[in-house]
PDB file of N, CA and C in Angstrom:
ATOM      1  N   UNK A   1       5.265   1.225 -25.572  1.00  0.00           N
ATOM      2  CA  UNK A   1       5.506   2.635 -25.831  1.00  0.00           C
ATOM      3  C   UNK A   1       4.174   3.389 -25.751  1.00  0.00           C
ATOM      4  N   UNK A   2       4.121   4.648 -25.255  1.00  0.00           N
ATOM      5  CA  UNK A   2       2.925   4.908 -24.689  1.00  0.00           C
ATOM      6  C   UNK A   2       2.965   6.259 -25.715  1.00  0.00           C
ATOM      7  N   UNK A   3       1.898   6.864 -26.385  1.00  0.00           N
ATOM      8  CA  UNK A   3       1.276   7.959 -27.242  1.00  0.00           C
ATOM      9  C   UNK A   3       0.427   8.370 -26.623  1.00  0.00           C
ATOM     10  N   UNK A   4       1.027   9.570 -25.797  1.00  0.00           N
ATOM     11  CA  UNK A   4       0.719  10.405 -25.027  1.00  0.00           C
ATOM     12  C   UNK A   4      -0.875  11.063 -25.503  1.00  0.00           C
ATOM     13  N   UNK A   5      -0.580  11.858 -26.521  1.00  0.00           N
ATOM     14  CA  UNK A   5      -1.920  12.489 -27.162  1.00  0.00           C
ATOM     15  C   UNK A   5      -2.864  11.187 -28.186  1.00  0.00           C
ATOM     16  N   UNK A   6      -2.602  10.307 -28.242  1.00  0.00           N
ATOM     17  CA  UNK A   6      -3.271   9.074 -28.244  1.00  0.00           C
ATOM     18  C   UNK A   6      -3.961   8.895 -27.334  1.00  0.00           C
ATOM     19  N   UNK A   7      -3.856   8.803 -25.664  1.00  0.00           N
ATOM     20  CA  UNK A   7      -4.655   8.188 -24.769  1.00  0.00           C
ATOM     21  C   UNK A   7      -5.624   9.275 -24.704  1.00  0.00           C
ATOM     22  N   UNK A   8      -5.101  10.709 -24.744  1.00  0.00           N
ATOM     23  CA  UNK A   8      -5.521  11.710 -24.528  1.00  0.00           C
ATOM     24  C   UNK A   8      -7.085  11.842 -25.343  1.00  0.00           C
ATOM     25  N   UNK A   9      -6.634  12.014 -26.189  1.00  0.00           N
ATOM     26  CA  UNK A   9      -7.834  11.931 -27.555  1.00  0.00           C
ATOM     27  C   UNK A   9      -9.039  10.732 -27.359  1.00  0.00           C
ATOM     28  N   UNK A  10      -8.263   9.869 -26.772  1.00  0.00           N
ATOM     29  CA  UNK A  10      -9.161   8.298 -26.532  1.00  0.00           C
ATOM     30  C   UNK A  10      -9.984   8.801 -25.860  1.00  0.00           C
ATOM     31  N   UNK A  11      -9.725   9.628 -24.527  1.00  0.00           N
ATOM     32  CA  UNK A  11     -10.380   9.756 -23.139  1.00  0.00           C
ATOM     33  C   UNK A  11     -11.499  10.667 -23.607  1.00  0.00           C
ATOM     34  N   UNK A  12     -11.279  12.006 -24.752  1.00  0.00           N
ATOM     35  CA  UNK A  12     -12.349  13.002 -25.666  1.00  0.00           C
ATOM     36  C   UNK A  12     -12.860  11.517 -26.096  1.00  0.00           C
ATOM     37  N   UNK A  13     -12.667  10.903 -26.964  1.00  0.00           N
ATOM     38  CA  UNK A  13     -13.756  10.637 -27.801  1.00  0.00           C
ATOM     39  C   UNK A  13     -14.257   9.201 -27.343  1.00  0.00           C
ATOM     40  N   UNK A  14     -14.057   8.959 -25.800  1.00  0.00           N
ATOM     41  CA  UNK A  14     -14.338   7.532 -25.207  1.00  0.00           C
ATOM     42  C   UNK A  14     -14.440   6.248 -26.036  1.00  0.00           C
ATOM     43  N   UNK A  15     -12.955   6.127 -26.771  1.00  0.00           N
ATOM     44  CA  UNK A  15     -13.093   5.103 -27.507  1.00  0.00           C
ATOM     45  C   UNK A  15     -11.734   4.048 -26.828  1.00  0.00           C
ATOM     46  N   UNK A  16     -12.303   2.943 -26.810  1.00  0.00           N
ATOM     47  CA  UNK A  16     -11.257   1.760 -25.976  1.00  0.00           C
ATOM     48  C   UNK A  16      -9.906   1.879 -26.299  1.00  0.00           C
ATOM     49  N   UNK A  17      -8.602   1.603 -25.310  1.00  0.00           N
ATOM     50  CA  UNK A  17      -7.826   1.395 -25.863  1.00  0.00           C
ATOM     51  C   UNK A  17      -7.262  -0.326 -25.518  1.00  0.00           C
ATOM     52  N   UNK A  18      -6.462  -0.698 -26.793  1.00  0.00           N
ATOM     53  CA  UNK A  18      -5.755  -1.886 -26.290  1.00  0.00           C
ATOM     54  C   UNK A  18      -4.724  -1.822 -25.911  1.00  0.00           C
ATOM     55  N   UNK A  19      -4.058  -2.095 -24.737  1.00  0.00           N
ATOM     56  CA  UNK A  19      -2.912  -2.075 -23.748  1.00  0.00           C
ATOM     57  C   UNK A  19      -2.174  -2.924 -23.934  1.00  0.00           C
ATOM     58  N   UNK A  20      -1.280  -3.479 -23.573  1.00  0.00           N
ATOM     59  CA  UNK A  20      -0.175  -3.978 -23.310  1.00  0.00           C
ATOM     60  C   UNK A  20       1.182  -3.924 -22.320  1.00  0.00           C
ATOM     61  N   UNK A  21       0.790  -4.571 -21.261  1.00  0.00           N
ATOM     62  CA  UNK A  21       1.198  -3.684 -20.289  1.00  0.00           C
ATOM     63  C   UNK A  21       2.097  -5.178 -19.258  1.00  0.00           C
ATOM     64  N   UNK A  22       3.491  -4.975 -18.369  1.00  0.00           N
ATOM     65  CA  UNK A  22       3.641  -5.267 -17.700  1.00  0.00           C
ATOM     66  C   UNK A  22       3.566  -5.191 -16.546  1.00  0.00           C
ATOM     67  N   UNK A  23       3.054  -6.136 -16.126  1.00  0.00           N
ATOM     68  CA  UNK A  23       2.368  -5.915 -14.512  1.00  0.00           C
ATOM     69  C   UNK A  23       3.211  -6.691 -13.633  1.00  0.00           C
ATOM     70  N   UNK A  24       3.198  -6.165 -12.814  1.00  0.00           N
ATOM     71  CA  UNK A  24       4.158  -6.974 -11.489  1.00  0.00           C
ATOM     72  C   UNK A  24       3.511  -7.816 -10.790  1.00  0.00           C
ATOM     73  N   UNK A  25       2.618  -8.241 -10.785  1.00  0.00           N
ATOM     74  CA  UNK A  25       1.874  -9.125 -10.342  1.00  0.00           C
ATOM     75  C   UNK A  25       1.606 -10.319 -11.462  1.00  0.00           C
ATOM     76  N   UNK A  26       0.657  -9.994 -12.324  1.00  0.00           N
ATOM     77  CA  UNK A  26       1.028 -11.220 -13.755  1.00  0.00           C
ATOM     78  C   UNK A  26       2.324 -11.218 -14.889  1.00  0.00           C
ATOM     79  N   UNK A  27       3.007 -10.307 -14.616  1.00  0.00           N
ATOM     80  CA  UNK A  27       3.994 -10.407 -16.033  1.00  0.00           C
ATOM     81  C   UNK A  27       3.203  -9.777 -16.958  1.00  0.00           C
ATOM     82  N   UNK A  28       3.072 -10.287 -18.214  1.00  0.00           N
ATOM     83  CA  UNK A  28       2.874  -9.399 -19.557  1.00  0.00           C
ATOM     84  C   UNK A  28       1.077  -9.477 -20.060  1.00  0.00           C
ATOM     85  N   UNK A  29       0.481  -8.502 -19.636  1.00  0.00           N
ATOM     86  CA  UNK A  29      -1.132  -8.285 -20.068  1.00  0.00           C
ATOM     87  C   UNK A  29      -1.280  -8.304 -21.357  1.00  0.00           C
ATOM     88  N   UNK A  30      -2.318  -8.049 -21.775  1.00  0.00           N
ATOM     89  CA  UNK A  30      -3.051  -7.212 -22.570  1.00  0.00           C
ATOM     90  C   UNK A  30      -4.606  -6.951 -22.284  1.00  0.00           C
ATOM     91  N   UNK A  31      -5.170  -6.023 -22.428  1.00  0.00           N
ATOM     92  CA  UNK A  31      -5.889  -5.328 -22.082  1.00  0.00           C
ATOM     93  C   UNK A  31      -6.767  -4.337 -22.795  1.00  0.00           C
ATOM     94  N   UNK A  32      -8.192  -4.629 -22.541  1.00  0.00           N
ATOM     95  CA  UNK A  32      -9.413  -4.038 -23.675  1.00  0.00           C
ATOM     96  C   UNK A  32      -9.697  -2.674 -22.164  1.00  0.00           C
ATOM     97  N   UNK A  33      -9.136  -1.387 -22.561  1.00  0.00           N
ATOM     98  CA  UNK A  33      -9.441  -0.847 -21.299  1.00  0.00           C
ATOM     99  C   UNK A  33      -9.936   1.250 -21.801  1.00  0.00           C
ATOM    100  N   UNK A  34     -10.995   1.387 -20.997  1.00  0.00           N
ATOM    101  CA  UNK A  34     -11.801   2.480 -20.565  1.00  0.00           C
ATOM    102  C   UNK A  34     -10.403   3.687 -20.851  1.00  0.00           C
ATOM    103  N   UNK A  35      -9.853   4.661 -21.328  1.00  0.00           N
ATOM    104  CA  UNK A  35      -9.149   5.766 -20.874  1.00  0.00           C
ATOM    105  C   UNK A  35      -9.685   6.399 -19.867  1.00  0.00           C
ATOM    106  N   UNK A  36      -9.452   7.200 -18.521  1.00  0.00           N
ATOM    107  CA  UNK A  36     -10.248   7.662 -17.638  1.00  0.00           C
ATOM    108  C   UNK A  36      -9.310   9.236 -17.404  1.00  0.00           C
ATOM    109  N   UNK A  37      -7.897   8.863 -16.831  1.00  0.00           N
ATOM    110  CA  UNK A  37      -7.202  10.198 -16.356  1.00  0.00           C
ATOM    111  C   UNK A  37      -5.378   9.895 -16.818  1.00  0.00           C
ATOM    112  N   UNK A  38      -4.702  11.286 -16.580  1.00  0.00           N
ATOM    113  CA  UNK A  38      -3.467  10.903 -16.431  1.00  0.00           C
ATOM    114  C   UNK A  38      -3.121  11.981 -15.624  1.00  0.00           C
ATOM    115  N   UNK A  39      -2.179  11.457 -14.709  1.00  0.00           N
ATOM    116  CA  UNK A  39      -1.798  12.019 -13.804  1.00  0.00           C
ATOM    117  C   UNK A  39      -1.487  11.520 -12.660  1.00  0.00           C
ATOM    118  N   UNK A  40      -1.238  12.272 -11.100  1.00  0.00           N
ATOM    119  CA  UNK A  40      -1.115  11.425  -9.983  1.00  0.00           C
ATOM    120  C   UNK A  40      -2.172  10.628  -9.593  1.00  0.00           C
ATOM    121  N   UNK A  41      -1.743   9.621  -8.340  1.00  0.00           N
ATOM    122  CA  UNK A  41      -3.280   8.811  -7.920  1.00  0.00           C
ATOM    123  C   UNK A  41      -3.842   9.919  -7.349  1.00  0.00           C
ATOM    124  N   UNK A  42      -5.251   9.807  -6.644  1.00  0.00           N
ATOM    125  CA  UNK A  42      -5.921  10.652  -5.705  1.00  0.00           C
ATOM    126  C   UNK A  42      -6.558   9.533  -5.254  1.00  0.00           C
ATOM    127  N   UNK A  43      -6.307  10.204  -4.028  1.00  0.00           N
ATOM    128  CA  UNK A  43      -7.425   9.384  -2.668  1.00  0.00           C
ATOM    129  C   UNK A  43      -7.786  10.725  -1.702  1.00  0.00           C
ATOM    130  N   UNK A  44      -9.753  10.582  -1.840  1.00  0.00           N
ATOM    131  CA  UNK A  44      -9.989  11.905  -0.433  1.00  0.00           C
ATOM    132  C   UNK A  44      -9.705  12.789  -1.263  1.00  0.00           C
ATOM    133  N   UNK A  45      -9.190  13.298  -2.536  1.00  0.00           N
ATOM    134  CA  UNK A  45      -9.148  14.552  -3.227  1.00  0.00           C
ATOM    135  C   UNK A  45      -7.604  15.204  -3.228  1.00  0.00           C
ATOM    136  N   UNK A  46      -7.126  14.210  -2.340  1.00  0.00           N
ATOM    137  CA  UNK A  46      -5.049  14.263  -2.670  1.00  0.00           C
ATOM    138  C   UNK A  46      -4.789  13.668  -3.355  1.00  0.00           C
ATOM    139  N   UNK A  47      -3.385  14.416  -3.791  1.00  0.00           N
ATOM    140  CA  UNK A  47      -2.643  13.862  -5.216  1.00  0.00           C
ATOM    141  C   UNK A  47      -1.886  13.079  -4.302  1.00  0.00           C
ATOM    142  N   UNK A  48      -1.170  12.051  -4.931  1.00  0.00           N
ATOM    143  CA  UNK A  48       0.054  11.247  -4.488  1.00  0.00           C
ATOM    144  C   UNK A  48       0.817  10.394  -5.847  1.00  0.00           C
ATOM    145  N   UNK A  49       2.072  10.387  -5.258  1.00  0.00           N
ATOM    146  CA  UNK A  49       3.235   9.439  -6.460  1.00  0.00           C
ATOM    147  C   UNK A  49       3.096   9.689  -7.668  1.00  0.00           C
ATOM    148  N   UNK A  50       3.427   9.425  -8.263  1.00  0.00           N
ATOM    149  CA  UNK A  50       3.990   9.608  -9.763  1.00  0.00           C
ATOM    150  C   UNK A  50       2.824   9.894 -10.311  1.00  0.00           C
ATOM    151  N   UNK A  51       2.965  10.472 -12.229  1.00  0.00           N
ATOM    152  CA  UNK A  51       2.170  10.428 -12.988  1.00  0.00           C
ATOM    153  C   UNK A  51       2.102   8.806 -13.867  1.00  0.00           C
ATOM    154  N   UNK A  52       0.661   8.435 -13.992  1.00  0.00           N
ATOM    155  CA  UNK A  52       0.164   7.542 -14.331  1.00  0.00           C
ATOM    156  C   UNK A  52      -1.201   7.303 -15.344  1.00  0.00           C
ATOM    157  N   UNK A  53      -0.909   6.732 -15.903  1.00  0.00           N
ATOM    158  CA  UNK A  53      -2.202   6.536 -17.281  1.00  0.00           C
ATOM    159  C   UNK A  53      -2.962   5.501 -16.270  1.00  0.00           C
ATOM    160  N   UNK A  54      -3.927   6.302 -16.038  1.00  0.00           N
ATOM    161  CA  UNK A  54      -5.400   5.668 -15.148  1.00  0.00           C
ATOM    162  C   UNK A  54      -6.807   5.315 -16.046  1.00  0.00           C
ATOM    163  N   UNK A  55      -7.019   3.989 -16.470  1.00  0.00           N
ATOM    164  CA  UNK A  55      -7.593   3.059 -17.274  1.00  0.00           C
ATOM    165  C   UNK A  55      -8.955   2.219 -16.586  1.00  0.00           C
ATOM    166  N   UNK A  56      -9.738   1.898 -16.872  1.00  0.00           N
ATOM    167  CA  UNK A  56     -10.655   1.009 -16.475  1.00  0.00           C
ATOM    168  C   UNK A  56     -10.559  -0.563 -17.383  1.00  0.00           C
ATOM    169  N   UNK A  57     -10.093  -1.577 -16.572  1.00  0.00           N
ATOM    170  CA  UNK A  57     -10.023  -2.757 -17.082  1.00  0.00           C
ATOM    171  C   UNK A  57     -11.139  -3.111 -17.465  1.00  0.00           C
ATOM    172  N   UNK A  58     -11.438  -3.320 -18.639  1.00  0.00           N
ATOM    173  CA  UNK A  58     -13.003  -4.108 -19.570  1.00  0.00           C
ATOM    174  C   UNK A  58     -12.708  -5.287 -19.421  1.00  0.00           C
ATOM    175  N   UNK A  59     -11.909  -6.224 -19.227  1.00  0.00           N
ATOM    176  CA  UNK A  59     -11.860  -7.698 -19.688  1.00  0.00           C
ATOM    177  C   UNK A  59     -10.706  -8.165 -19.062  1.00  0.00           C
ATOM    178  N   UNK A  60     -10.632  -7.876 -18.049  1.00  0.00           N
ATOM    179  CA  UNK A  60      -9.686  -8.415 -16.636  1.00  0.00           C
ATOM    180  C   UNK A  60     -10.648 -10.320 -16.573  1.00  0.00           C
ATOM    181  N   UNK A  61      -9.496 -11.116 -16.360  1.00  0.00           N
ATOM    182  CA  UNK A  61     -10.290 -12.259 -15.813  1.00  0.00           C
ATOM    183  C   UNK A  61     -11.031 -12.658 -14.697  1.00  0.00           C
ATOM    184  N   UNK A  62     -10.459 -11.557 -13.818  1.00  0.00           N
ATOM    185  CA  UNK A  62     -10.979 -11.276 -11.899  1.00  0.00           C
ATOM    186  C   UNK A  62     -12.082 -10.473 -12.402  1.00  0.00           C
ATOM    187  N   UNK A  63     -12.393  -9.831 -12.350  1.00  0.00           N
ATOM    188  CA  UNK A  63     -13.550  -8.402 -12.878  1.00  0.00           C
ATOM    189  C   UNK A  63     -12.891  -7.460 -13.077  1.00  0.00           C
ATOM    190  N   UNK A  64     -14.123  -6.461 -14.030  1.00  0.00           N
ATOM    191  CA  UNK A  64     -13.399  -5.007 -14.739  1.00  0.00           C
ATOM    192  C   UNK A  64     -13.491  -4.268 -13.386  1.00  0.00           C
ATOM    193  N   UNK A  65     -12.165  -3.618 -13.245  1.00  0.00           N
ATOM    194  CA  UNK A  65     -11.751  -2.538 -12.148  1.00  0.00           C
ATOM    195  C   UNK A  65     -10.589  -2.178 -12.785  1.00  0.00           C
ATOM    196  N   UNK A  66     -10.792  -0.236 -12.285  1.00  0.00           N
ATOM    197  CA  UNK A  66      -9.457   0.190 -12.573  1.00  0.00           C
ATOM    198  C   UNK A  66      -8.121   0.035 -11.920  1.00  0.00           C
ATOM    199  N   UNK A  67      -7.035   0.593 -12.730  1.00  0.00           N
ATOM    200  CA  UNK A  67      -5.859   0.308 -13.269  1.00  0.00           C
ATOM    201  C   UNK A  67      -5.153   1.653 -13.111  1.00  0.00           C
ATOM    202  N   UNK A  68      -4.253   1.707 -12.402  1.00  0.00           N
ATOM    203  CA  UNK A  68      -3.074   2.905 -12.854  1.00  0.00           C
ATOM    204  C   UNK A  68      -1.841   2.603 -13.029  1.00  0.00           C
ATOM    205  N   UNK A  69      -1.449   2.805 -14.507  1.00  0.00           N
ATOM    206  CA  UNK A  69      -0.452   2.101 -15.150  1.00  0.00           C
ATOM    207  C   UNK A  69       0.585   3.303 -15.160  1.00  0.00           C
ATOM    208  N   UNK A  70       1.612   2.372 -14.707  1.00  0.00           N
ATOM    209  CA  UNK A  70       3.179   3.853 -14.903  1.00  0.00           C
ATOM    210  C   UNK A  70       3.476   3.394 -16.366  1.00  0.00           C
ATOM    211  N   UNK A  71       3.596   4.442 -16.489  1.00  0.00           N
ATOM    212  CA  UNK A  71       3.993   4.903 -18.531  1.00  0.00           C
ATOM    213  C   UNK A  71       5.239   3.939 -18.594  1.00  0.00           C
ATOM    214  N   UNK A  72       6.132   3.776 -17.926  1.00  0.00           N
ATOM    215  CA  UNK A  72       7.428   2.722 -18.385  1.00  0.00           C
ATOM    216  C   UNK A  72       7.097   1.348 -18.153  1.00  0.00           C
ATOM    217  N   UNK A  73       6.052   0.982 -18.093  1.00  0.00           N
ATOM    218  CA  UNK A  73       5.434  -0.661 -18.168  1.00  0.00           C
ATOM    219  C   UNK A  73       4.593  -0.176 -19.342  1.00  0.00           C
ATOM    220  N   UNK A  74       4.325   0.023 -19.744  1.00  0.00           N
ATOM    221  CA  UNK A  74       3.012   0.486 -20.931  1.00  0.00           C
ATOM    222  C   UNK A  74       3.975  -0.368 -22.085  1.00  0.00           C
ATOM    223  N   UNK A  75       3.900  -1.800 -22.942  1.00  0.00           N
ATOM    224  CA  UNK A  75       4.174  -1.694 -24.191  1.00  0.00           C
ATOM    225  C   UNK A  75       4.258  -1.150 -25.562  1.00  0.00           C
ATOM    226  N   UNK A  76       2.918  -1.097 -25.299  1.00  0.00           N
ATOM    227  CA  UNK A  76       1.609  -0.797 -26.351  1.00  0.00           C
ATOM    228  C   UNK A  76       0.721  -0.439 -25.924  1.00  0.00           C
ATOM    229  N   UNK A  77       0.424   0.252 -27.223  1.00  0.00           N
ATOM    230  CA  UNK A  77      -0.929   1.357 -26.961  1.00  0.00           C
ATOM    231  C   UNK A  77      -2.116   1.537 -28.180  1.00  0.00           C
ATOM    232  N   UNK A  78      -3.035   0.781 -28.400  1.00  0.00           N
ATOM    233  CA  UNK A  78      -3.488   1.579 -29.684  1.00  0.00           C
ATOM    234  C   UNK A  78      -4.960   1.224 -29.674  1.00  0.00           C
ATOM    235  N   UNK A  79      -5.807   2.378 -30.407  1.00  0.00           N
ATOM    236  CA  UNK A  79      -7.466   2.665 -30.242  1.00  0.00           C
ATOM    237  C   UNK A  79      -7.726   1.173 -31.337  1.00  0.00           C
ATOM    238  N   UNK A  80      -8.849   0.534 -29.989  1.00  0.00           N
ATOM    239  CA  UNK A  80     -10.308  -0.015 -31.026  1.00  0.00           C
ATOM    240  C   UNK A  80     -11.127   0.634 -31.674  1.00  0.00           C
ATOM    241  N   UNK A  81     -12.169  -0.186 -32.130  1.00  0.00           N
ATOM    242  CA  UNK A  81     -12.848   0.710 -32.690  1.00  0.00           C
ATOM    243  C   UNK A  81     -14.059   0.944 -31.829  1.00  0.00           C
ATOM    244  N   UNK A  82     -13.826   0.278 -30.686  1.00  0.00           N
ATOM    245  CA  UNK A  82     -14.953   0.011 -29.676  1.00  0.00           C
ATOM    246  C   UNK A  82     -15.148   1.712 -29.227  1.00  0.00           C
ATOM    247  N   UNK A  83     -16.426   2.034 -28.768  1.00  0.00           N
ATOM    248  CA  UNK A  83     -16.772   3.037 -27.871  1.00  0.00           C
ATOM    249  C   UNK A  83     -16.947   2.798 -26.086  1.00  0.00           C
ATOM    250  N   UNK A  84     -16.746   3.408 -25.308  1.00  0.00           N
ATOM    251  CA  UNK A  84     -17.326   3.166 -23.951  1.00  0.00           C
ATOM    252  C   UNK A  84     -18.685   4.591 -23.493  1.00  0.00           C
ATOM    253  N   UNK A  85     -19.170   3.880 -22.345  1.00  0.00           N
ATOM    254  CA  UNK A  85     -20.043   4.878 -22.068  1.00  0.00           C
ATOM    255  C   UNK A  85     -19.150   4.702 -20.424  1.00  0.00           C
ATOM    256  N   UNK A  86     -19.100   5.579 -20.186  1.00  0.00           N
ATOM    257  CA  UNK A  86     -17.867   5.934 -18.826  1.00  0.00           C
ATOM    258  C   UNK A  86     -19.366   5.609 -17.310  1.00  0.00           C
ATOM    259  N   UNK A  87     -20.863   6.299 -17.803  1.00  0.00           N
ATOM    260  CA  UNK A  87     -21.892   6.025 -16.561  1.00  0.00           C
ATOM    261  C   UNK A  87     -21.860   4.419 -16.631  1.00  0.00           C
ATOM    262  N   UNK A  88     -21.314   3.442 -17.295  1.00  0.00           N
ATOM    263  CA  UNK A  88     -21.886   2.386 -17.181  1.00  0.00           C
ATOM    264  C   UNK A  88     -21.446   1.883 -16.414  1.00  0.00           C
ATOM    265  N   UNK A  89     -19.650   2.414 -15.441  1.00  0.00           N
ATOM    266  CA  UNK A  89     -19.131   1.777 -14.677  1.00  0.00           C
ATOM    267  C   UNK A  89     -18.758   2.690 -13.778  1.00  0.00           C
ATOM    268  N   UNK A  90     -18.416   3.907 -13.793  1.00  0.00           N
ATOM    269  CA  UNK A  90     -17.965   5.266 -13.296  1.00  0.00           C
ATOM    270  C   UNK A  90     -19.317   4.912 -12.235  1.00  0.00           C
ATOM    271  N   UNK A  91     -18.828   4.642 -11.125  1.00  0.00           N
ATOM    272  CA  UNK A  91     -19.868   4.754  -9.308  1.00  0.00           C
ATOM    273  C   UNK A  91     -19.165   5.359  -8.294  1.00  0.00           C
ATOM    274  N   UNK A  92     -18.096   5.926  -8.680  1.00  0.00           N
ATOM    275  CA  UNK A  92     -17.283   6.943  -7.239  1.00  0.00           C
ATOM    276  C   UNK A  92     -17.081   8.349  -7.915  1.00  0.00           C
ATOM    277  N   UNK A  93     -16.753   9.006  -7.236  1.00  0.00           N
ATOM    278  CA  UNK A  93     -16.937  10.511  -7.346  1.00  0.00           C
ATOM    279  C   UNK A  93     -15.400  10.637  -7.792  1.00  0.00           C
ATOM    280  N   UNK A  94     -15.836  11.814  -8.972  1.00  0.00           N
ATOM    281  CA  UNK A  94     -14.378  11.654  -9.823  1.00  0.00           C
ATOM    282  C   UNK A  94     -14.116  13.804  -9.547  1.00  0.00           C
ATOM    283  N   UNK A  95     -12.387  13.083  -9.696  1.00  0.00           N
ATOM    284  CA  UNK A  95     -11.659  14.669  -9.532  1.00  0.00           C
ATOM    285  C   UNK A  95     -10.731  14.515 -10.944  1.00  0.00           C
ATOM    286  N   UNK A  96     -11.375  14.622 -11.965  1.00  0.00           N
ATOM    287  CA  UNK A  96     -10.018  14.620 -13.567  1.00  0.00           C
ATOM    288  C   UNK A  96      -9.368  15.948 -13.257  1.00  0.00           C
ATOM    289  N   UNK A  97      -7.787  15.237 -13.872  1.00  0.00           N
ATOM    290  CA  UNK A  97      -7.030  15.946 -14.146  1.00  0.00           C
ATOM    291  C   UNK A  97      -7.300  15.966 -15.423  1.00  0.00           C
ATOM    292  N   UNK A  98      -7.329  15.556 -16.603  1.00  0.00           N
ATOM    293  CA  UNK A  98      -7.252  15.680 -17.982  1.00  0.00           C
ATOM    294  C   UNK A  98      -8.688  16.754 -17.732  1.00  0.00           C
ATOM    295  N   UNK A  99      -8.938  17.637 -18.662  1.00  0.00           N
ATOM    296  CA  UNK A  99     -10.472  18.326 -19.053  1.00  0.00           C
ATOM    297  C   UNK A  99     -11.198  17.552 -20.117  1.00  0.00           C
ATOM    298  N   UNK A 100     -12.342  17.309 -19.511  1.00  0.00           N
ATOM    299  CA  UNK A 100     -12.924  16.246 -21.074  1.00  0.00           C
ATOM    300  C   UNK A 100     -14.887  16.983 -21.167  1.00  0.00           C
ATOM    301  N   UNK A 101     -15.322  16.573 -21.862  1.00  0.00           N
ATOM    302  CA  UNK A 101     -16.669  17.200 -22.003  1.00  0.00           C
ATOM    303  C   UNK A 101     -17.642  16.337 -21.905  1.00  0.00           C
ATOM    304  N   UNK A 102     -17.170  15.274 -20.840  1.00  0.00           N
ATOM    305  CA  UNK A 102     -18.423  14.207 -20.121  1.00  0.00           C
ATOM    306  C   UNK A 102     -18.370  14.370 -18.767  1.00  0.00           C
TER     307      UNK A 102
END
């Protein structure tokens, strides 16, 4: 179940969230992950497909790379107490939809 102004707030105050998420590729995650955007994908500065909670995987077993999760796979949702710093992994040029003050 996904708390909308939960992720929201996460993404202001860059604090981790833990996920829980079904993936079509592994079945049932969980996940130490970055809040970044919500909304459509973009590629080139176009929107495309659905709205999606767009995450940065911290602790993927392949490596941390982002994630755009459709809200009806989302289990769970809830803040660590962890902080992120978004320059430590953020290396492509970003277009947010959410407004944030980083």
């Amino acid at each position: 179940m996904v708390n909308h102004s939960l992720f929201l707030q996460s993404i202001q105050d860059k604090i981790v969230l833990n996920i829980v998420y079904d993936s079509k590729e592994k079945g049932r995650i969980t996940r130490k992950c970055a809040p970044l955007d919500y909304g459509p994908s973009q590629r080139k500065g176009k929107l495309y497909g659905t709205e999606k909670y767009h995450v940065f995987d911290l602790n993927s077993p392949d490596q941390p790379h982002p994630i755009a999760m459709e809200p009806d796979r989302i289990v769970s949702m809830s803040r660590s107490t962890e902080t992120f710093n978004p320059k430590s992994f953020i290396n492509w040029e970003v277009h947010w939809l959410v407004p944030r003050n980083w």
